[in-house]
Every structure is written in structure tokens, then in C-alpha cells.
Protein backbone atom coordinates (compact mmCIF):
# COMPACT_ATOMS: atom_id res chain seq x y z
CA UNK A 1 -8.02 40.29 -9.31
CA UNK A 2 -9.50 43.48 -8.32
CA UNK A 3 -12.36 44.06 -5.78
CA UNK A 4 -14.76 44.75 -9.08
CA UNK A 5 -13.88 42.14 -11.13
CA UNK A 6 -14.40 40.02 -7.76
CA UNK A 7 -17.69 41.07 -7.81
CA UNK A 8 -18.81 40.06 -11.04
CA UNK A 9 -17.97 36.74 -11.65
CA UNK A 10 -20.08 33.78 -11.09
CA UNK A 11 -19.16 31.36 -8.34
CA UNK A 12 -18.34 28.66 -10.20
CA UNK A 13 -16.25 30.89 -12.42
CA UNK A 14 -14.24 31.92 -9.66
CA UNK A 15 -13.99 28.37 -8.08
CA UNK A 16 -12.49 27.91 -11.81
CA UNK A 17 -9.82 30.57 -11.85
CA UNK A 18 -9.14 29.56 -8.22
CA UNK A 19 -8.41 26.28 -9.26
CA UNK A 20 -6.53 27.27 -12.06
CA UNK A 21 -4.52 29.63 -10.02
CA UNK A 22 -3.71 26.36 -7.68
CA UNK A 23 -2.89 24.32 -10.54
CA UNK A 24 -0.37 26.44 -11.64
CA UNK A 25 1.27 26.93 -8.62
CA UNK A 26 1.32 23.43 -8.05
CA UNK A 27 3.06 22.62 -11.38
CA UNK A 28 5.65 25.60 -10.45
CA UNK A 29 6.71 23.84 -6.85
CA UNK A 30 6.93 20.48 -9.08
CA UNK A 31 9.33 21.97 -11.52
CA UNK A 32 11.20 23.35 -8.52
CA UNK A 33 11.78 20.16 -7.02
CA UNK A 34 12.49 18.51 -10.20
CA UNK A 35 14.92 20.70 -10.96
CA UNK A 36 16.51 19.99 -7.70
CA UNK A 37 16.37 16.41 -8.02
CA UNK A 38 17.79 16.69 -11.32
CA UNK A 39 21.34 19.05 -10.27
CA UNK A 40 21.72 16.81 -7.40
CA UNK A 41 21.54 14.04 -9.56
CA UNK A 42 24.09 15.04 -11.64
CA UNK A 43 26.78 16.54 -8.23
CA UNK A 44 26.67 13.23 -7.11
CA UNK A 45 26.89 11.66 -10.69
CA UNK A 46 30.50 13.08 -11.06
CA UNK A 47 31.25 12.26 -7.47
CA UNK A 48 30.89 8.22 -7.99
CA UNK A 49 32.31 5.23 -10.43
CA UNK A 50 31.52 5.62 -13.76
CA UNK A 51 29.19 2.01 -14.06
CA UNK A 52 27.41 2.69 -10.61
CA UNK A 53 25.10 6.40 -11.97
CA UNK A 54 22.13 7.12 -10.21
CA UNK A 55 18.95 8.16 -11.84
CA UNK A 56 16.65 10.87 -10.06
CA UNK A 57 14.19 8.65 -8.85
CA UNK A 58 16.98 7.12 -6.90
CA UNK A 59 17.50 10.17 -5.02
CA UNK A 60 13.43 10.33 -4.15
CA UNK A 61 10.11 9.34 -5.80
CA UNK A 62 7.53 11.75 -6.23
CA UNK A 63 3.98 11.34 -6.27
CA UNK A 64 4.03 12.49 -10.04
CA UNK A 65 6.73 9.51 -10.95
CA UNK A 66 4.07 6.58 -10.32
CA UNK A 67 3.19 5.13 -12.84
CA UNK A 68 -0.10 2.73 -11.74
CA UNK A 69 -2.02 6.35 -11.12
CA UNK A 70 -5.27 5.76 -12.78
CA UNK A 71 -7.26 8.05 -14.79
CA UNK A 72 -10.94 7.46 -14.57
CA UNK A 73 -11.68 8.28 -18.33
CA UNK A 74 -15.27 7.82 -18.36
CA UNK A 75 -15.45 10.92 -15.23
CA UNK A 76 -13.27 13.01 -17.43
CA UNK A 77 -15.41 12.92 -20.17
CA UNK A 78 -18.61 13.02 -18.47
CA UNK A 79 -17.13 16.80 -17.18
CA UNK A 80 -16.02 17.63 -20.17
CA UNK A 81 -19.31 17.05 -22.17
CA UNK A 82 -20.84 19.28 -19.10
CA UNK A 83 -19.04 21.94 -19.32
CA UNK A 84 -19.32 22.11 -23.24
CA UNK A 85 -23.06 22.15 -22.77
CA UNK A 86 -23.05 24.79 -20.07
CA UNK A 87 -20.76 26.99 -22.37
CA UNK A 88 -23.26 27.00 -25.34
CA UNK A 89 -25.98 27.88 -22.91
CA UNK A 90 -23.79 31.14 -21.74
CA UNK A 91 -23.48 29.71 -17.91
């Protein structure tokens, strides 16, 4: 982002692109480690008895793999609805 372009957004649109910008990055470290869970999973795989395979949440549980995380729908959609009504108003 250049100095200009800097300049003229909004705040909240460059809270949003900062965001965004973390999100992404976020989702590119968990593919990393995935990734890495999922080779080492299969080195050690070849390495041990045939009826005794690990699975990659043997190796280490992320916070991504649990699966009582829970989504407060009714917050979701309120923000949603908000930012559809700020768009049509050009904010």
C-alpha cells in the first residue's frame, strides 16, 4: 500500500484490509504447520507396524482441530446485516 492510497482510505476500511491482510497470513502459517504435521505423519507411518498408524492429531492438536468451538450465529449475522446496510449507504 502506498503512502497515497494510505491516505485515502477510511479508517474502518483500513482496519478491514488490515484484518484481511492478518487473516491471510494466519491461514498461510496454518497450512505450514499442517503440512508439517502431515509429512511427519507419514516418516513415522513407514517407520512403525502396519496395525499401530498414527493420525496427525496424534502427533499434536491444533487449536483449529477442536471441534466444540462455537460459532455465535446470531453475532455473525447481526455484522453481516450491518455491513450490507453501510455498503448501500456508500460508507
Amino acid at each position: 500500500m502506498g503512502v497515497e492510497e494510505f491516505y485515502n482510505y477510511l479508517p474502518k476500511h483500513f482496519w478491514n484490509k488490515l484484518d484481511g491482510f492478518y487473516e491471510l497470513e494466519n491461514l498461510r502459517e496454518r497450512g505450514n504447520w499442517e503440512r508439517t504435521r502431515w509429512q511427519t505423519t507419514l516418516l513415522l507411518n513407514i517407520q512403525i507396524a502396519k496395525g499401530k498408524k498414527i493420525k496427525p492429531t496424534d502427533l499434536i492438536e491444533f487449536e483449529w482441530d477442536k471441534k466444540d468451538i462455537k460459532v455465535n450465529y446470531d453475532k455473525l449475522k447481526a455484522k453481516a446485516e450491518y455491513l450490507k446496510k453501510m455498503s448501500k449507504h456508500g460508507k
